[in-house]
PDB file of N, CA and C in Angstrom:
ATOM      1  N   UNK A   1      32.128  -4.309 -74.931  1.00  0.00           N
ATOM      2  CA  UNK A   1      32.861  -3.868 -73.768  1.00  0.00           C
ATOM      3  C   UNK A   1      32.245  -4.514 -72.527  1.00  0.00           C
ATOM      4  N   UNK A   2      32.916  -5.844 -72.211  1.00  0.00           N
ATOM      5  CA  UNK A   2      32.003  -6.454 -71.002  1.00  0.00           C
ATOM      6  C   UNK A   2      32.593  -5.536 -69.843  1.00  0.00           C
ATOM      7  N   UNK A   3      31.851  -4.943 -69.066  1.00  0.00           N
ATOM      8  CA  UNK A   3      31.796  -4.554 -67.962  1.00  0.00           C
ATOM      9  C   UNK A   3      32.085  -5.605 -66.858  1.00  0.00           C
ATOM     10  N   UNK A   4      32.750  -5.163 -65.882  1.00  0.00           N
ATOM     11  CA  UNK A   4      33.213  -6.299 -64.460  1.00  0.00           C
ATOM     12  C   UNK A   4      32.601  -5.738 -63.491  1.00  0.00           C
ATOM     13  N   UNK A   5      32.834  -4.389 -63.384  1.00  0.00           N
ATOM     14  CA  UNK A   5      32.660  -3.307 -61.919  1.00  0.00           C
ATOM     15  C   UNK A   5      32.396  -2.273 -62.346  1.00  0.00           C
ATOM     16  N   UNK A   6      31.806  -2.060 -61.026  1.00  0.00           N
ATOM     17  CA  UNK A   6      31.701  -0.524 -59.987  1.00  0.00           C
ATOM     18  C   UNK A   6      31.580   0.039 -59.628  1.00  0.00           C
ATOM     19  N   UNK A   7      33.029   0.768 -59.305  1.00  0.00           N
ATOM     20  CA  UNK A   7      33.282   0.563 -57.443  1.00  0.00           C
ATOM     21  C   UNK A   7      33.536   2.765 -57.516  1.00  0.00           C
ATOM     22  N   UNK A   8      32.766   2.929 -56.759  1.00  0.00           N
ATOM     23  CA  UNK A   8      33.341   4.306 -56.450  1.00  0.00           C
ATOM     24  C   UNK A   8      33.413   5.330 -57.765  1.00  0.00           C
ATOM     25  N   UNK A   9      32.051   5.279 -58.468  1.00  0.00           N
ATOM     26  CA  UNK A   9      32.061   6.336 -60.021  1.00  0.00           C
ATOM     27  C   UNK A   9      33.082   5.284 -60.829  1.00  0.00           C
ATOM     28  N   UNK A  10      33.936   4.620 -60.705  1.00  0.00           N
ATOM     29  CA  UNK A  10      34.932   4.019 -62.082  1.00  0.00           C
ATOM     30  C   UNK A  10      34.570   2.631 -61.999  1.00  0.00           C
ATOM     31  N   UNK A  11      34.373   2.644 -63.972  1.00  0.00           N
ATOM     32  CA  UNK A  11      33.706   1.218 -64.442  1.00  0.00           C
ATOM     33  C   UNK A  11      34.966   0.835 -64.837  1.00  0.00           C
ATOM     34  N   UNK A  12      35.063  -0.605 -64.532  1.00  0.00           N
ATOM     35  CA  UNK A  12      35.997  -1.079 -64.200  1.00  0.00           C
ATOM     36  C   UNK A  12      35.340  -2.428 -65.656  1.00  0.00           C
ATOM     37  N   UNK A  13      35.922  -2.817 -66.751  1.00  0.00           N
ATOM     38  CA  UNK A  13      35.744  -3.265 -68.042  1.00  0.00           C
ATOM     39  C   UNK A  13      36.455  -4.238 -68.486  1.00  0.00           C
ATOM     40  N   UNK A  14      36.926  -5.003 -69.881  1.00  0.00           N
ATOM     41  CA  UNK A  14      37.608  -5.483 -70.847  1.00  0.00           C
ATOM     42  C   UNK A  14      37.068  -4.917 -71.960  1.00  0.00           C
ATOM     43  N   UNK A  15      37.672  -4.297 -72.853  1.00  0.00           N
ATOM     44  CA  UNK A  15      37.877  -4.206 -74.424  1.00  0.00           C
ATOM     45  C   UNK A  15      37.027  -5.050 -74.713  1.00  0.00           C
ATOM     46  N   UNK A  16      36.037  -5.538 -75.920  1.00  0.00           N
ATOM     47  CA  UNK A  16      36.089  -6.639 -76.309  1.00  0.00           C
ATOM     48  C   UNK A  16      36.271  -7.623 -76.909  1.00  0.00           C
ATOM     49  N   UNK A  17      37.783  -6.347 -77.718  1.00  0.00           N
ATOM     50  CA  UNK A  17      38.650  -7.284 -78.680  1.00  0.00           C
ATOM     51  C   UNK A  17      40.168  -6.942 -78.450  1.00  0.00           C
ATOM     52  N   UNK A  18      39.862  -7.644 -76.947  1.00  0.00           N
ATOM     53  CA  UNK A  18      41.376  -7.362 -76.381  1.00  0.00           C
ATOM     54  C   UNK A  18      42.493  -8.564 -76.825  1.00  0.00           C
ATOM     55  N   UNK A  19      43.767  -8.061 -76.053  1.00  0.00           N
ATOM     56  CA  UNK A  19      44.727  -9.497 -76.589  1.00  0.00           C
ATOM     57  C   UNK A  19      45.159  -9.717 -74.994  1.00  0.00           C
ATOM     58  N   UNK A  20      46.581 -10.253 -75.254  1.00  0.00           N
ATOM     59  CA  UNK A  20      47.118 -10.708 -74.030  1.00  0.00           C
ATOM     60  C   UNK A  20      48.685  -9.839 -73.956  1.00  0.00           C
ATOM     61  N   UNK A  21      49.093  -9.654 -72.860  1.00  0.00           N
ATOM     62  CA  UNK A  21      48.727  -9.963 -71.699  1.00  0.00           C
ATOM     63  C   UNK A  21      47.291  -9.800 -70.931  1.00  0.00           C
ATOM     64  N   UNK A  22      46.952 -10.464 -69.946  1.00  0.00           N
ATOM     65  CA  UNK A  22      45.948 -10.181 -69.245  1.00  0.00           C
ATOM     66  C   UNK A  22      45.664  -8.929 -68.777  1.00  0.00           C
ATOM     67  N   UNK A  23      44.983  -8.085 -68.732  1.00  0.00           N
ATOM     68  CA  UNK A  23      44.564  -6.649 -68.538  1.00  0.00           C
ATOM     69  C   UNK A  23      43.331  -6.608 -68.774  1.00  0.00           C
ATOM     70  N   UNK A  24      43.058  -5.215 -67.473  1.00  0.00           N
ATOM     71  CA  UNK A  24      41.443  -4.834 -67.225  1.00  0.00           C
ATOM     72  C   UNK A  24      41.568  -3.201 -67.195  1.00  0.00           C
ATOM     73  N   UNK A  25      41.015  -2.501 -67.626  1.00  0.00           N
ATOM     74  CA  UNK A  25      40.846  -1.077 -67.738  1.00  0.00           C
ATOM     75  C   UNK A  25      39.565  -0.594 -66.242  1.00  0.00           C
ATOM     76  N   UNK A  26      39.761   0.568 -66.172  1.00  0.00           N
ATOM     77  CA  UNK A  26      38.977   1.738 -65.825  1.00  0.00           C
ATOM     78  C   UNK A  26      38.960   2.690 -66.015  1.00  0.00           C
ATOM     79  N   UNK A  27      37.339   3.564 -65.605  1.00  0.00           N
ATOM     80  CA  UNK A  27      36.848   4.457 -66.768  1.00  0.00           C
ATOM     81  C   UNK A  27      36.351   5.588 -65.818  1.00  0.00           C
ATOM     82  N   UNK A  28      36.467   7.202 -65.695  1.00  0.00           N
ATOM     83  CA  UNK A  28      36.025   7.663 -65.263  1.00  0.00           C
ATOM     84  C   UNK A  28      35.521   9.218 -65.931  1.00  0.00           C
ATOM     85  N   UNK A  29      34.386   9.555 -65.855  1.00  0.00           N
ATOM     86  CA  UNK A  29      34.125  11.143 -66.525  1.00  0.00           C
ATOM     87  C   UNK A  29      35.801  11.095 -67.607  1.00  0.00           C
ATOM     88  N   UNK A  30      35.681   9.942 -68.733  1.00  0.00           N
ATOM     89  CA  UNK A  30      36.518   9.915 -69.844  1.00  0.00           C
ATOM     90  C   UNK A  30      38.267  10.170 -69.612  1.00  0.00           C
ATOM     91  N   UNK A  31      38.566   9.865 -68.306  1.00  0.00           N
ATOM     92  CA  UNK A  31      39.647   9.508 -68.379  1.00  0.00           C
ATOM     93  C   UNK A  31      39.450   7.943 -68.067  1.00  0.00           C
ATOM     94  N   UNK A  32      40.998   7.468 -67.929  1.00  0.00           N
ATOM     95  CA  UNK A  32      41.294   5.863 -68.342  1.00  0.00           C
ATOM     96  C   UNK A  32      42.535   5.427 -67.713  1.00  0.00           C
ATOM     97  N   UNK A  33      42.808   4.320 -67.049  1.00  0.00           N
ATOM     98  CA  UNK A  33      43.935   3.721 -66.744  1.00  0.00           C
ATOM     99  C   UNK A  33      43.798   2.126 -67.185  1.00  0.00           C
ATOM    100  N   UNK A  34      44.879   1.671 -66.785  1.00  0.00           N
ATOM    101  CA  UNK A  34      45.030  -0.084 -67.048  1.00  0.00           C
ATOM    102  C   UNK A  34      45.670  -1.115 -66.196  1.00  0.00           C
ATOM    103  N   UNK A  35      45.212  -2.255 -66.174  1.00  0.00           N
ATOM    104  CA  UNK A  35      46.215  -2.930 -64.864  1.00  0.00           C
ATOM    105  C   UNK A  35      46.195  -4.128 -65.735  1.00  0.00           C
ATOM    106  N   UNK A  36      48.231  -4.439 -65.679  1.00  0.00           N
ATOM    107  CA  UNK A  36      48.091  -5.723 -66.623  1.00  0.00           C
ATOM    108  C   UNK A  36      49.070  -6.456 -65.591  1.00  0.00           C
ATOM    109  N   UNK A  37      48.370  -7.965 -65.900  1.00  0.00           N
ATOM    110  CA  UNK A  37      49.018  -9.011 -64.514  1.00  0.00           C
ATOM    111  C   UNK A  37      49.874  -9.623 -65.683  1.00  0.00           C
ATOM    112  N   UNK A  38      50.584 -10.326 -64.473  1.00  0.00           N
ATOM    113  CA  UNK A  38      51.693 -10.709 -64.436  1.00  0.00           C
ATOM    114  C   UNK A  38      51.538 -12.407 -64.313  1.00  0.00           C
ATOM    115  N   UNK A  39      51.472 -13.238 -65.057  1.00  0.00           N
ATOM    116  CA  UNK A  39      51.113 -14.410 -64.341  1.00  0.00           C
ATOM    117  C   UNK A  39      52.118 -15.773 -65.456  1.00  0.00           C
ATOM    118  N   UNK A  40      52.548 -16.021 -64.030  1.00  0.00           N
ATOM    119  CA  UNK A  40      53.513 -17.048 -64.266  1.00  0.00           C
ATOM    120  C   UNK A  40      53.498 -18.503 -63.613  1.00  0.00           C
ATOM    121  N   UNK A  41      52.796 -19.684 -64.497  1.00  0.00           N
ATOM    122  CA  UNK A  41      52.747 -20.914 -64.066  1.00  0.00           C
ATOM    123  C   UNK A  41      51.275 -20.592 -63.307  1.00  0.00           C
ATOM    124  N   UNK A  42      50.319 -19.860 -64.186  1.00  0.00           N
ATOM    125  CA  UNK A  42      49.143 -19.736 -63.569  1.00  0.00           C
ATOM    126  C   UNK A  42      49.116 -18.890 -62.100  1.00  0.00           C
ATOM    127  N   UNK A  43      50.085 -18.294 -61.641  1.00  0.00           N
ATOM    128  CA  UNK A  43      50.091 -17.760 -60.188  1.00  0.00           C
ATOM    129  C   UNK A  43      50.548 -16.245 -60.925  1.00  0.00           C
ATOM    130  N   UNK A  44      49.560 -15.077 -60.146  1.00  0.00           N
ATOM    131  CA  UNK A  44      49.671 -13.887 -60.279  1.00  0.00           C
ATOM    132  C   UNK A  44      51.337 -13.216 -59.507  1.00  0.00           C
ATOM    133  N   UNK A  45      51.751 -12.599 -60.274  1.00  0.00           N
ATOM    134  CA  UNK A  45      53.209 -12.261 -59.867  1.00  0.00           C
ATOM    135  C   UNK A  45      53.330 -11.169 -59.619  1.00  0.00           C
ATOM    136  N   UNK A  46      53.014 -10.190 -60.667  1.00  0.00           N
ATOM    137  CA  UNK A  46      52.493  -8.774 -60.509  1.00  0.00           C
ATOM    138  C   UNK A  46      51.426  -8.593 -60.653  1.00  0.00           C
ATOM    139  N   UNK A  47      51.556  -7.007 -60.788  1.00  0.00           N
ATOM    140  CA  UNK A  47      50.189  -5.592 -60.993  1.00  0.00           C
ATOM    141  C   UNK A  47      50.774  -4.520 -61.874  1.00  0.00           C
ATOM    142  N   UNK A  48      50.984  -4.428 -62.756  1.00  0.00           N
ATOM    143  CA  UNK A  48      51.084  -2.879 -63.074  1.00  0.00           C
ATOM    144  C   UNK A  48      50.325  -2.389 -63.447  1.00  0.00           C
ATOM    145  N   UNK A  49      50.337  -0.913 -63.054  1.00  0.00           N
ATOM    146  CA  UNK A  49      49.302  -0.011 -63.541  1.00  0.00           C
ATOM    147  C   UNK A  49      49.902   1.271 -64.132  1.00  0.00           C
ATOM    148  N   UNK A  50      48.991   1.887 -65.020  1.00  0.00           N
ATOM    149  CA  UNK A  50      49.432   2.944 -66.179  1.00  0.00           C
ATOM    150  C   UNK A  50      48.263   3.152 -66.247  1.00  0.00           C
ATOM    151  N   UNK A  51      48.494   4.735 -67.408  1.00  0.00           N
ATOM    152  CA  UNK A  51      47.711   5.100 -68.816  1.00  0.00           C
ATOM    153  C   UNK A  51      47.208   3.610 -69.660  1.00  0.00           C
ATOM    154  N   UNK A  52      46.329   4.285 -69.933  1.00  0.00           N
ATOM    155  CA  UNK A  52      45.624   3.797 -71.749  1.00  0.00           C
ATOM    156  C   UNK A  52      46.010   4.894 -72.438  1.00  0.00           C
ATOM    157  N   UNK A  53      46.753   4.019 -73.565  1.00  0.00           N
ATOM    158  CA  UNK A  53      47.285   4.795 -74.870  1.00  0.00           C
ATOM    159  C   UNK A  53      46.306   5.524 -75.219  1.00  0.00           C
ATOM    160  N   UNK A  54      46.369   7.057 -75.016  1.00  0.00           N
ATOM    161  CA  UNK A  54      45.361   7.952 -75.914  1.00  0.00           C
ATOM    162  C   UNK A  54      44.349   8.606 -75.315  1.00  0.00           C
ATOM    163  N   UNK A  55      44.839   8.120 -73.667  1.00  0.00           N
ATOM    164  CA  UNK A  55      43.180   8.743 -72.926  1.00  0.00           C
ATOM    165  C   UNK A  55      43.955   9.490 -71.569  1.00  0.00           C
ATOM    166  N   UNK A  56      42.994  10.654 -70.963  1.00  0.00           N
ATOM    167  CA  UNK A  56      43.574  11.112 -70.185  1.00  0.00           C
ATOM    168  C   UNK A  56      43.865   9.914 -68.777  1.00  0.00           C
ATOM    169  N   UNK A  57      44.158  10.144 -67.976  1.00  0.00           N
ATOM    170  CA  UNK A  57      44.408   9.283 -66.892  1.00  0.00           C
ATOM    171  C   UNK A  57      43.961   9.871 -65.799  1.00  0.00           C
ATOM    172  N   UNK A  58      43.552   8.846 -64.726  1.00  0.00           N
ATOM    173  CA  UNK A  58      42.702   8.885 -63.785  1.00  0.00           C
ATOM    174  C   UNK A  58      43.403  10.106 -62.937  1.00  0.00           C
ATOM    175  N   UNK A  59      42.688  10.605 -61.674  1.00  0.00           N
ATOM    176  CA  UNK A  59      43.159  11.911 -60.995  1.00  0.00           C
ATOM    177  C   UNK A  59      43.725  10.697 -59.805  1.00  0.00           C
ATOM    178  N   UNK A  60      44.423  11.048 -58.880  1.00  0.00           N
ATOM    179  CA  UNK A  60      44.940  10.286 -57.846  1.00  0.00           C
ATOM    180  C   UNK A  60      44.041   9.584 -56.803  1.00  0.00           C
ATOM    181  N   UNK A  61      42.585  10.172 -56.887  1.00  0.00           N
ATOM    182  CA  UNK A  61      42.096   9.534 -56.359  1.00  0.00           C
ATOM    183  C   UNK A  61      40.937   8.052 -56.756  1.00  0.00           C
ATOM    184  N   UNK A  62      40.923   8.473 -58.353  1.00  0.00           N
ATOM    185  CA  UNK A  62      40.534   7.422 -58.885  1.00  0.00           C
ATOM    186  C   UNK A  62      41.654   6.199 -59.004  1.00  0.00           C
ATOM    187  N   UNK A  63      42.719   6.528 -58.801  1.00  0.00           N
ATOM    188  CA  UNK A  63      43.372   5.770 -59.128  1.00  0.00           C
ATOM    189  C   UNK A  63      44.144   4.741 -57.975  1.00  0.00           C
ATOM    190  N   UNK A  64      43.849   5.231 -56.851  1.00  0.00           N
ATOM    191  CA  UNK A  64      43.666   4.328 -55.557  1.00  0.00           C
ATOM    192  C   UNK A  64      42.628   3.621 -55.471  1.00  0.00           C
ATOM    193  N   UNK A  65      41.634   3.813 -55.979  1.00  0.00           N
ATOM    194  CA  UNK A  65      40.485   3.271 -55.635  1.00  0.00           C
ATOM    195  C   UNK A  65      40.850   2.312 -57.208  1.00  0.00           C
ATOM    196  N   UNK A  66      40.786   2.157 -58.041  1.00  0.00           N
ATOM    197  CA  UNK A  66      41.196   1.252 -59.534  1.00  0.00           C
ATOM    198  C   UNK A  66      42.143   0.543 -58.766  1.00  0.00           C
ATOM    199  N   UNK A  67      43.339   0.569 -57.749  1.00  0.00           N
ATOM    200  CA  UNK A  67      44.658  -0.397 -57.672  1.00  0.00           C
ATOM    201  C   UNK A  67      43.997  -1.045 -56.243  1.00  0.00           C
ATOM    202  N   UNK A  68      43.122  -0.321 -55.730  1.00  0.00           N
ATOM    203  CA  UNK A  68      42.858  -0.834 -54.504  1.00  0.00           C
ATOM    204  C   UNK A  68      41.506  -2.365 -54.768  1.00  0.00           C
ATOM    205  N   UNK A  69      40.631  -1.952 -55.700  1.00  0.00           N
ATOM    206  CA  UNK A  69      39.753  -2.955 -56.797  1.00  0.00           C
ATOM    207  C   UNK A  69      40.204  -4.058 -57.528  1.00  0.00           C
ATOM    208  N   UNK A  70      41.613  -3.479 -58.047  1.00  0.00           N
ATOM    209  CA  UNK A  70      42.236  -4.508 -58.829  1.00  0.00           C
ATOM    210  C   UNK A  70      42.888  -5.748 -57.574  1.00  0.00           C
ATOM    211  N   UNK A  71      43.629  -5.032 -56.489  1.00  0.00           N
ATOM    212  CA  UNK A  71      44.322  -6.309 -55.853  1.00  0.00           C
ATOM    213  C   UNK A  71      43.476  -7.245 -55.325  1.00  0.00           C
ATOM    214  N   UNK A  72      42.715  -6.653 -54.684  1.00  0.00           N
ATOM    215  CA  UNK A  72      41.477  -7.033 -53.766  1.00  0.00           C
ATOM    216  C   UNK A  72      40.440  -8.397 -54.546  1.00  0.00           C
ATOM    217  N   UNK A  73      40.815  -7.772 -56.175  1.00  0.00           N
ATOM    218  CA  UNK A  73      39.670  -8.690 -56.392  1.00  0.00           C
ATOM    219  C   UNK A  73      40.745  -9.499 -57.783  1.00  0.00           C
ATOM    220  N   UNK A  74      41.898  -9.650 -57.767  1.00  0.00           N
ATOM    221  CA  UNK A  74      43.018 -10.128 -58.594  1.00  0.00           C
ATOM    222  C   UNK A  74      42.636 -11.419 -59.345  1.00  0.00           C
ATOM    223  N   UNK A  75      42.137 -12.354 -58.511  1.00  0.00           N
ATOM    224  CA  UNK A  75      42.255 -13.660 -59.014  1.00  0.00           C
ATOM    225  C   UNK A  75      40.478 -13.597 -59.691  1.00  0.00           C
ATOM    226  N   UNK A  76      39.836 -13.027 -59.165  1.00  0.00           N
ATOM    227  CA  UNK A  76      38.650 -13.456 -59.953  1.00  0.00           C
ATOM    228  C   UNK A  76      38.415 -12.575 -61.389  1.00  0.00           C
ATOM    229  N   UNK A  77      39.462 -11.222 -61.351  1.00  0.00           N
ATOM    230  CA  UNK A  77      39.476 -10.629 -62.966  1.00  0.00           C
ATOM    231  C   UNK A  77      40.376 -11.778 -63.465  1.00  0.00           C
ATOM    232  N   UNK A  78      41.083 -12.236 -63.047  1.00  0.00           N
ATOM    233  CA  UNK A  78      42.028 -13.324 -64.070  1.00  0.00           C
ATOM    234  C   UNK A  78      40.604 -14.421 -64.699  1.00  0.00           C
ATOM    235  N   UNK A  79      40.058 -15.030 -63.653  1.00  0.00           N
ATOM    236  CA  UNK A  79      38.940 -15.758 -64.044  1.00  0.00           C
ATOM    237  C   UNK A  79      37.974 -15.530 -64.937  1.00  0.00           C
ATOM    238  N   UNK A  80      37.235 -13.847 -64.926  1.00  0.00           N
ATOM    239  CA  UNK A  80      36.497 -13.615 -65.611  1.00  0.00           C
ATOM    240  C   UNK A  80      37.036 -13.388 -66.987  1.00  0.00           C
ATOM    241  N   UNK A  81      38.262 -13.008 -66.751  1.00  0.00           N
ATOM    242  CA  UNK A  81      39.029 -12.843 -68.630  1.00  0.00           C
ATOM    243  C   UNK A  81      39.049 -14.170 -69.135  1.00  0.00           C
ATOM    244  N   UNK A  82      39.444 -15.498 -68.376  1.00  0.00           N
ATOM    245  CA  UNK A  82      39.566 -16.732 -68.773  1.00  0.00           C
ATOM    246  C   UNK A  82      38.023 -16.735 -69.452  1.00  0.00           C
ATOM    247  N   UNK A  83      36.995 -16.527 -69.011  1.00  0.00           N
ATOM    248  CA  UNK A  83      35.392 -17.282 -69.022  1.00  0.00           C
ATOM    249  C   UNK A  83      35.221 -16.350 -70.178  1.00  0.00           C
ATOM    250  N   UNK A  84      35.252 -14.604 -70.423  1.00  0.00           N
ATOM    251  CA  UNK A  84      35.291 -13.971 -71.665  1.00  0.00           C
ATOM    252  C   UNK A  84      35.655 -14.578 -72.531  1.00  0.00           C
ATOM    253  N   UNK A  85      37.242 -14.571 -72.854  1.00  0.00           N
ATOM    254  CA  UNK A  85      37.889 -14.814 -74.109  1.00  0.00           C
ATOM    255  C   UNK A  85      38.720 -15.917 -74.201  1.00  0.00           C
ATOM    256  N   UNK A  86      38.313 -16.991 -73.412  1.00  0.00           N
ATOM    257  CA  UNK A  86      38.457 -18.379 -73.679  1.00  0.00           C
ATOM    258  C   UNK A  86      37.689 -19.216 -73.965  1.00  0.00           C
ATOM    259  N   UNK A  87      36.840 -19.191 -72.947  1.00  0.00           N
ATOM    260  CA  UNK A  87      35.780 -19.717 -72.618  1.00  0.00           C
ATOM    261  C   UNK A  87      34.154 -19.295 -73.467  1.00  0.00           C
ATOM    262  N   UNK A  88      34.419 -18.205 -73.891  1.00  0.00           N
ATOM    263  CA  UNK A  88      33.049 -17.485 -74.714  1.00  0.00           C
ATOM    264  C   UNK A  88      31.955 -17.083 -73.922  1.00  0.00           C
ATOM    265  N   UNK A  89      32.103 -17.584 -72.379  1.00  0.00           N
ATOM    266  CA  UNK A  89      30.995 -17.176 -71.500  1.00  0.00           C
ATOM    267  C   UNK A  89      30.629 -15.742 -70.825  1.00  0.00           C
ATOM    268  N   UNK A  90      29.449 -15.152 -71.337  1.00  0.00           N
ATOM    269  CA  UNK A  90      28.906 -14.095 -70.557  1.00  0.00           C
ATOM    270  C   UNK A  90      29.293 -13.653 -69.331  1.00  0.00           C
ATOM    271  N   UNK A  91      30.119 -12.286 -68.784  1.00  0.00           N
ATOM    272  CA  UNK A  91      30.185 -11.487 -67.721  1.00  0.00           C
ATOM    273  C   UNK A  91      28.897 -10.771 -66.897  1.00  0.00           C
ATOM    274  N   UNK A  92      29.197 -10.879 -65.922  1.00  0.00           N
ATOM    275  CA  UNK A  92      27.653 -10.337 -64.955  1.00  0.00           C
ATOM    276  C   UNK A  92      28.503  -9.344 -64.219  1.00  0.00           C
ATOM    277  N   UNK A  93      28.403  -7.827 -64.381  1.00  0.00           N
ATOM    278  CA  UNK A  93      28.909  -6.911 -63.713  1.00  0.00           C
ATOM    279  C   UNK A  93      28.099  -6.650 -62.504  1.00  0.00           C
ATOM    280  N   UNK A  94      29.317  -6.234 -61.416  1.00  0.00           N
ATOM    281  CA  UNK A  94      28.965  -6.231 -60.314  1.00  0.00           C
ATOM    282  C   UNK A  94      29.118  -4.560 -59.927  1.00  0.00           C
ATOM    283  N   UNK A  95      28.034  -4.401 -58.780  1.00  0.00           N
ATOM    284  CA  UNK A  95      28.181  -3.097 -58.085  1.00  0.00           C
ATOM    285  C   UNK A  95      28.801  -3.073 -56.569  1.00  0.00           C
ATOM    286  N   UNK A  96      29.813  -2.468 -56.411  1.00  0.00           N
ATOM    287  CA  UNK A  96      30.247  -2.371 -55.047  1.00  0.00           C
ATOM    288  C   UNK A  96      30.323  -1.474 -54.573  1.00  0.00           C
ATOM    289  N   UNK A  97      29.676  -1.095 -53.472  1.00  0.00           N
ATOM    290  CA  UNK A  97      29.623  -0.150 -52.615  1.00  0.00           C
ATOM    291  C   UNK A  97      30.351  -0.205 -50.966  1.00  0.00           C
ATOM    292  N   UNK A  98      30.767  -0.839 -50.860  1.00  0.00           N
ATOM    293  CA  UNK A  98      31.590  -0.964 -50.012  1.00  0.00           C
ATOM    294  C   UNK A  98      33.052  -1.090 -50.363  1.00  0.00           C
ATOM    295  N   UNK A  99      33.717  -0.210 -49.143  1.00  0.00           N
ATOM    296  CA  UNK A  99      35.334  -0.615 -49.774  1.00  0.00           C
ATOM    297  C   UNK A  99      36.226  -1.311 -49.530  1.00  0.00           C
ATOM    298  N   UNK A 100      36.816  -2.050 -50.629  1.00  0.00           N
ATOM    299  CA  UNK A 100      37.885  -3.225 -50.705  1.00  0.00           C
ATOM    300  C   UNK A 100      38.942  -3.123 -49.310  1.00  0.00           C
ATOM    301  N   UNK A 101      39.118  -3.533 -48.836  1.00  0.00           N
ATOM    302  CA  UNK A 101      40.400  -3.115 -47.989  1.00  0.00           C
ATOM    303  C   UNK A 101      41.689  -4.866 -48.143  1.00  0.00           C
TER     304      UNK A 101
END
């Protein structure tokens, strides 16, 4: 489970035997959401966000703070999934304490 983030109590992850579409999870006191992009001709198109099949889901305020993480930092989770599970290269999770705006 390479870890990416985090930001505000929620670890922000990949599976580590995820598939595609592109998607990154977050994790909080065992609930869970997901954000899967959208990317067309290499350019991010969407965001959606949901549940993870099977887990409770974030309270409203985790879950501003997960969509507010995800946009903010969009193109470099696309990157780090490329360097994971393309590339085979090691993730270095980051701590943020300051907030995305």
């Amino acid at each position: 489970m390479p870890k990416l983030y985090e930001y505000f109590g929620l670890i922000v992850f990949f599976y580590a035997n995820e598939h595609e579409p592109v998607h990154v999870h977050a994790k909080c006191q065992g609930r869970e959401a997901r954000a899967e992009f959208e990317i067309i001709n290499g350019e991010i198109r969407d965001i959606r966000f949901g549940p993870s099949a099977g887990r409770a889901p974030l309270n409203a305020r985790e879950m501003r703070c997960f969509e507010e993480l995800v946009r903010g930092r969009a193109q470099e989770i696309v990157r780090k999934w490329i360097d994971f599970f393309v590339l085979n290269k090691s993730i270095q999770a980051e701590q943020i304490t300051q907030r995305l705006k």
